[in-house]
Protein backbone atom coordinates (compact mmCIF):
# COMPACT_ATOMS: atom_id res chain seq x y z
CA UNK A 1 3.00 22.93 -8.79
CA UNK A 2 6.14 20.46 -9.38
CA UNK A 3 5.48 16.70 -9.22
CA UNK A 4 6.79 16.62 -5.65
CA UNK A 5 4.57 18.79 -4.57
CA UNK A 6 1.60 16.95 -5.61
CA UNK A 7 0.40 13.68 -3.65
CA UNK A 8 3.50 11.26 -4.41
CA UNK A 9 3.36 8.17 -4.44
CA UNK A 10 6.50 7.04 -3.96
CA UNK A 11 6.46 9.32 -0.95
CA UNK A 12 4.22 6.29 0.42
CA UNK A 13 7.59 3.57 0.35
CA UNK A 14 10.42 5.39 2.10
CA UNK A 15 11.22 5.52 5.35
CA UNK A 16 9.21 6.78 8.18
CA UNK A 17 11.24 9.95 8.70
CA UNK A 18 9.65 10.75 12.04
CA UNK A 19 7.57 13.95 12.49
CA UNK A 20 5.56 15.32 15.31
CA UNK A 21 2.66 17.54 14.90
CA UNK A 22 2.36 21.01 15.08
CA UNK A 23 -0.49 23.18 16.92
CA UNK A 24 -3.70 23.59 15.09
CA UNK A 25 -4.15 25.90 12.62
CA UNK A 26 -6.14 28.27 10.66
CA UNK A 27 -5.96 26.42 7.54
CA UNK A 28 -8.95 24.35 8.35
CA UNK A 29 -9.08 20.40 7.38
CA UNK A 30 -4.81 20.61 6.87
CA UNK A 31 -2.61 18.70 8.87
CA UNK A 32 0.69 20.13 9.30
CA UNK A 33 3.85 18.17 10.12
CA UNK A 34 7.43 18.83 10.41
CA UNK A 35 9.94 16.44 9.10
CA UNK A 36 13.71 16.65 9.63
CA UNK A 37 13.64 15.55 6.45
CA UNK A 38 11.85 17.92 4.01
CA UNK A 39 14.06 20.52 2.71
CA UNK A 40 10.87 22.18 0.83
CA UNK A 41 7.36 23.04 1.63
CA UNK A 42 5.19 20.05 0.59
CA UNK A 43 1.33 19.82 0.18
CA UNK A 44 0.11 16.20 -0.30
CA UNK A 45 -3.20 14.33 0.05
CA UNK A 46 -2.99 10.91 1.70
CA UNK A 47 -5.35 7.48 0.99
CA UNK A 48 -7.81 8.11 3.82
CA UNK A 49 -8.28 11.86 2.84
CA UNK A 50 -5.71 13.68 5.16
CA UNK A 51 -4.32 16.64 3.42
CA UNK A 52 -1.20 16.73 4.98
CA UNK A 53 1.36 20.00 4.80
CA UNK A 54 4.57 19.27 5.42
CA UNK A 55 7.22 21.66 6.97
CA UNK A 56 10.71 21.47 6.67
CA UNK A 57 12.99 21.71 9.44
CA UNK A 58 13.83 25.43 9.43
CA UNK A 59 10.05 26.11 8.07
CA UNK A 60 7.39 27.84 9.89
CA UNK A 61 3.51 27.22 10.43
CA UNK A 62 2.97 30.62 9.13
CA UNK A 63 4.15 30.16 6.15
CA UNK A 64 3.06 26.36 5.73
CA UNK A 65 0.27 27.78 6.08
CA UNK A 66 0.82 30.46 3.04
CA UNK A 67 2.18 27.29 1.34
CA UNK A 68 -1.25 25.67 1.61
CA UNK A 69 -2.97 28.91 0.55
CA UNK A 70 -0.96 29.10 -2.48
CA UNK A 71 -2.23 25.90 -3.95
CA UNK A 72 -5.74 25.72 -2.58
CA UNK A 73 -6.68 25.02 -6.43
CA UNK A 74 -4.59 21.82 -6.43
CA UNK A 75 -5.93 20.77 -3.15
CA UNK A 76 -9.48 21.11 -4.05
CA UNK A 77 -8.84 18.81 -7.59
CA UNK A 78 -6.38 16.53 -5.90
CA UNK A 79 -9.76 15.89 -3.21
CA UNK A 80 -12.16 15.51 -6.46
CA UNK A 81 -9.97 12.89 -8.22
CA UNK A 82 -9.73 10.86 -4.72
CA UNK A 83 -13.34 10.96 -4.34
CA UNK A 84 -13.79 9.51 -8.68
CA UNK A 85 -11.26 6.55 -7.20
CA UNK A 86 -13.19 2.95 -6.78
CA UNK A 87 -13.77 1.93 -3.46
CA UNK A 88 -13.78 -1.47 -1.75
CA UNK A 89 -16.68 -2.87 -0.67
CA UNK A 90 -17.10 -1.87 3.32
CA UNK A 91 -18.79 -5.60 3.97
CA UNK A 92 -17.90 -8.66 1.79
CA UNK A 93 -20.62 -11.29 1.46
CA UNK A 94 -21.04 -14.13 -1.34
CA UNK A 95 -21.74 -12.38 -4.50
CA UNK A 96 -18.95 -9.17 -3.50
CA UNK A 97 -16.07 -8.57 -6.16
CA UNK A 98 -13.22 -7.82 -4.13
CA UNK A 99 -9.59 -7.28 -5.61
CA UNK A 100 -7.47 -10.53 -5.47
CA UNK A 101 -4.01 -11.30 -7.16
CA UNK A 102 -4.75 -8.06 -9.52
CA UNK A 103 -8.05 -8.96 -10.69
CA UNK A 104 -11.59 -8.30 -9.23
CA UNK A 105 -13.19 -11.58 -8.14
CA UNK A 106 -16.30 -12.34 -6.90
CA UNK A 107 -16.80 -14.28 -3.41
CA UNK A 108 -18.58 -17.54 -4.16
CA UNK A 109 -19.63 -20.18 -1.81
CA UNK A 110 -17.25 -23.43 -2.17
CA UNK A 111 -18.90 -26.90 -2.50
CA UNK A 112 -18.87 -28.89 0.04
CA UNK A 113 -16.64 -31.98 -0.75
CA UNK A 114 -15.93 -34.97 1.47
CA UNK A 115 -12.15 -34.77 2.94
CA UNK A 116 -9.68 -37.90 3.40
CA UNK A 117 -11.18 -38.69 6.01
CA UNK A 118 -14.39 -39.56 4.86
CA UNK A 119 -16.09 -36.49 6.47
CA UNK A 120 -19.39 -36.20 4.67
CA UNK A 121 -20.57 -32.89 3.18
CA UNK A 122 -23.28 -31.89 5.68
CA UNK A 123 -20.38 -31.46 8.47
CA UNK A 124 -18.10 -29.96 6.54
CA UNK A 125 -16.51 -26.08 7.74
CA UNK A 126 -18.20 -23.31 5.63
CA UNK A 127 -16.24 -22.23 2.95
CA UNK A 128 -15.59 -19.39 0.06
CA UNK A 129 -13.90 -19.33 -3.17
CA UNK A 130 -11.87 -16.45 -5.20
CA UNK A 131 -11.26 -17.91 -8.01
CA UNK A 132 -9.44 -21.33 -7.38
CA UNK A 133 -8.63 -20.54 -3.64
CA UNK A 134 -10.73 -21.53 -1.02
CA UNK A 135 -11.17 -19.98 2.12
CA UNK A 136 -13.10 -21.06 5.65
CA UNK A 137 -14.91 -19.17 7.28
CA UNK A 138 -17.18 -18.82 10.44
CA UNK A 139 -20.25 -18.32 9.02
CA UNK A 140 -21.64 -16.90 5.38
CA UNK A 141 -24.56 -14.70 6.95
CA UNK A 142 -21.96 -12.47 8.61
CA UNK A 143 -19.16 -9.76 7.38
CA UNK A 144 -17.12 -11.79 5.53
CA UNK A 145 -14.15 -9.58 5.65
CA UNK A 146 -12.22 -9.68 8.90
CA UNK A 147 -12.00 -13.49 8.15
CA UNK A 148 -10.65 -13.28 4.38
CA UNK A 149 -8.37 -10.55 4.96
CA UNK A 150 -6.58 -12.84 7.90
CA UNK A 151 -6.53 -15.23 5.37
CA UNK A 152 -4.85 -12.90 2.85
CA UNK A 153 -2.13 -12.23 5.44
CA UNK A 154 -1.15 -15.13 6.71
CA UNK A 155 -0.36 -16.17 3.30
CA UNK A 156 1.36 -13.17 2.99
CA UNK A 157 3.76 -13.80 5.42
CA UNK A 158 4.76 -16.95 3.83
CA UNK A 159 5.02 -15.50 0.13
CA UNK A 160 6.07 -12.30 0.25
CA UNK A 161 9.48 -13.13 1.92
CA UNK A 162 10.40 -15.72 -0.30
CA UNK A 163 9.35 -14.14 -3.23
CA UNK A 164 11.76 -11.05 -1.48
CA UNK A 165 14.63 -13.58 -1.00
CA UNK A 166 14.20 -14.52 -4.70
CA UNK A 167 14.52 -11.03 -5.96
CA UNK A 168 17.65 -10.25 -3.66
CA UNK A 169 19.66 -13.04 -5.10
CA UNK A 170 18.80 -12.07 -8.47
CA UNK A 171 19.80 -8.35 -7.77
CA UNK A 172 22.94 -9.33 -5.39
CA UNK A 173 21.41 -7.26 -2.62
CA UNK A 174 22.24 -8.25 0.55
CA UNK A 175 18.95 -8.34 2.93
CA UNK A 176 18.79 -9.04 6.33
CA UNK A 177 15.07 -9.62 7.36
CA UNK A 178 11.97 -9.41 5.70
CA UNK A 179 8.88 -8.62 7.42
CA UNK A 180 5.17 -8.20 6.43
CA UNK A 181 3.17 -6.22 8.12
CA UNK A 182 -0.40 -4.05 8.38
CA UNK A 183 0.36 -0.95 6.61
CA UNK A 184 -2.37 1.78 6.22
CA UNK A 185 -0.17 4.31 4.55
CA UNK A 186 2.66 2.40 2.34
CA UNK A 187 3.47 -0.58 0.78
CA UNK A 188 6.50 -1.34 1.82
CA UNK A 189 9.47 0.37 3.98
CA UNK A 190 13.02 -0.83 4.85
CA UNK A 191 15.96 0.12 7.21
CA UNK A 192 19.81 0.98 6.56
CA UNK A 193 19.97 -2.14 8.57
CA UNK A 194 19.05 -4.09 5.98
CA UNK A 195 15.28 -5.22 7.26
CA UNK A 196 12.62 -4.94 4.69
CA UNK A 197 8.94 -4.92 5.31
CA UNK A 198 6.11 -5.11 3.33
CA UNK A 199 2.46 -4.36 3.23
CA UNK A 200 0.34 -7.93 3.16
CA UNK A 201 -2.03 -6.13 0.65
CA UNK A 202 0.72 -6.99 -1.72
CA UNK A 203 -0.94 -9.94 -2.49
CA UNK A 204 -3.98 -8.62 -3.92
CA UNK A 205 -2.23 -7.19 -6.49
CA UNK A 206 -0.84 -8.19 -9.59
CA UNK A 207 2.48 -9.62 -9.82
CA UNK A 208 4.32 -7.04 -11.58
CA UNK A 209 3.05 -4.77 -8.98
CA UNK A 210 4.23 -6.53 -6.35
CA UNK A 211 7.70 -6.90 -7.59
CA UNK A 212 8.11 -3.30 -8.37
CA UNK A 213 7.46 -3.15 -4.83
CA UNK A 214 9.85 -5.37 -3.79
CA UNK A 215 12.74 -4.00 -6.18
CA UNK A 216 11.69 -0.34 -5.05
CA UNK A 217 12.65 -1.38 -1.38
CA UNK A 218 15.32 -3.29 -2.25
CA UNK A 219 17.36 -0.68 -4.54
CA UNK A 220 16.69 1.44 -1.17
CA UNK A 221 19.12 -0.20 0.41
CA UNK A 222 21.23 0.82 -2.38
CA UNK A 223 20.62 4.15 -2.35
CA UNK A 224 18.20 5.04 0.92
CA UNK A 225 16.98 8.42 -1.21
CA UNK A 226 14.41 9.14 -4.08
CA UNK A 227 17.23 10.79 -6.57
CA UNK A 228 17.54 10.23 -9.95
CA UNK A 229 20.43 7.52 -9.44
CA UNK A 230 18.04 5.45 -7.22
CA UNK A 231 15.53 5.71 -10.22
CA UNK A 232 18.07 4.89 -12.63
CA UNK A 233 18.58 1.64 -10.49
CA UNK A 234 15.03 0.41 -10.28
CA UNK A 235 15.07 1.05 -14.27
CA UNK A 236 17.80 -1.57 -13.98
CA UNK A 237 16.10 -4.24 -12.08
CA UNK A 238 12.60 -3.46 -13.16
CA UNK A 239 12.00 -1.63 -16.56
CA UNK A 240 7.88 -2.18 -16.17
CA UNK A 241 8.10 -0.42 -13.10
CA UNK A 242 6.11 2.83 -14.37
CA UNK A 243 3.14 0.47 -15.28
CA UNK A 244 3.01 -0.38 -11.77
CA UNK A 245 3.00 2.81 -10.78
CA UNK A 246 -0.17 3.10 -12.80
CA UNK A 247 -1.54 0.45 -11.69
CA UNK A 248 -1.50 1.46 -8.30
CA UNK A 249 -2.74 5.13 -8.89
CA UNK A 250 -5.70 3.60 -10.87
CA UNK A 251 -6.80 1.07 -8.00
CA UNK A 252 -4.67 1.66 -4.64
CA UNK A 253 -8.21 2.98 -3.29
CA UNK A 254 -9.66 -0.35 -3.97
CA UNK A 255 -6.83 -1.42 -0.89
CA UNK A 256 -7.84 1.40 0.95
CA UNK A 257 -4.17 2.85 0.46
């Protein structure tokens, strides 16, 4: 099996290309999808699991279906790698490593301090530290997570777009929005229209990762393809860019993408 048959991760950053379902079929735990965009058979296995078949617009079910059968073998180590991958924890309390700006940090409780105002310890909010940021939070007997991962996007949506704007002057692209959003299947997408929009999860990685990411989308709007000219571009802007692609394939799971 080619590279773009297997689970591609770059797949993950382009454009939604719109598909619709087909019927079940007997190719059990498969789900197949057309796209107007495919011009080729394509068997790949998402984040969360999902093997995913994808048909091309002429293609059929039938032989999707023989397309599926044909690299069962693939499948079947392509499901044993993702289940090897490291896993975030499901609840976060003090004392859980979670991933944070690219490294794994453990959730400690913050000191209580007195603020300007002369607040004294005892009342102050309950807080949590990763690493030198500190967080507040409702409570530390409960889940932990809901809380910190608001956190981790509202600063998101202040970062990310400048950090976007930055990288567009340097390139001399011309973007029109930026936009940071809850992604469960990409990092980061943008429109002919200029608009690019990025996964808030961004900021738990490191920072070569996330400007791969950023340069990936934004040579898009160069060249809104995966060909070897668009690759040639983000060699241009971003010669590291292949460590960030290991990067992620070693610890997207921990993200849960």
């Amino acid at each position: 099996m080619s590279d773009e048959q297997q689970q591609d991760l770059f797949s993950l950053f382009a454009p939604s290309s719109g598909v619709h379902k087909e019927p079940p079929s007997a190719s059990a735990g498969v789900v197949f999808e057309r796209s107007a965009r495919a011009r080729h058979y394509r068997l790949t296995l998402r984040r969360d699991g999902t093997a995913v078949a994808t048909i091309p617009v002429r293609g059929s079910v039938r032989e999707a279906e023989r397309f599926v059968a044909q690299h069962e073998d693939w499948l079947e180590r392509a499901r044993t790698r993702a289940r090897r991958r490291p896993r975030a924890a499901e609840v976060w309390t003090p004392g859980t490593n979670v991933l944070w700006r690219g490294e794994m940090t453990e959730i400690r409780l913050a000191v209580p301090t007195a603020d300007a105002a002369g607040v004294p310890p005892a009342a102050a909010k309950p807080a949590v530290c990763l690493g030198a940021d500190v967080f507040r939070v409702a409570a530390f007997e409960k889940d932990l997570r809901p809380a910190l991962e608001a956190h981790f996007a509202r600063r998101a949506r202040i970062e990310l777009p400048a950090r976007t704007w930055e990288l567009a002057a340097v390139t001399g692209v011309d973007v029109k929005h930026v936009t940071v959003r809850n992604q469960r299947s990409r990092w980061g997408s943008c429109s002919a229209t200029g608009t690019i929009s990025l996964n808030w999860r961004l900021l738990q990685t490191p920072d070569f990762v996330r400007d791969y990411i950023i340069h990936h989308e934004l040579m898009h709007l160069r060249e809104m393809n995966h060909s070897a000219r668009f690759w040639a571009r983000v060699e241009e802007v971003c010669p590291g860019w292949r460590d960030a692609e290991q990067w992620i394939k070693r610890n997207g799971s921990l993200l849960g993408l």
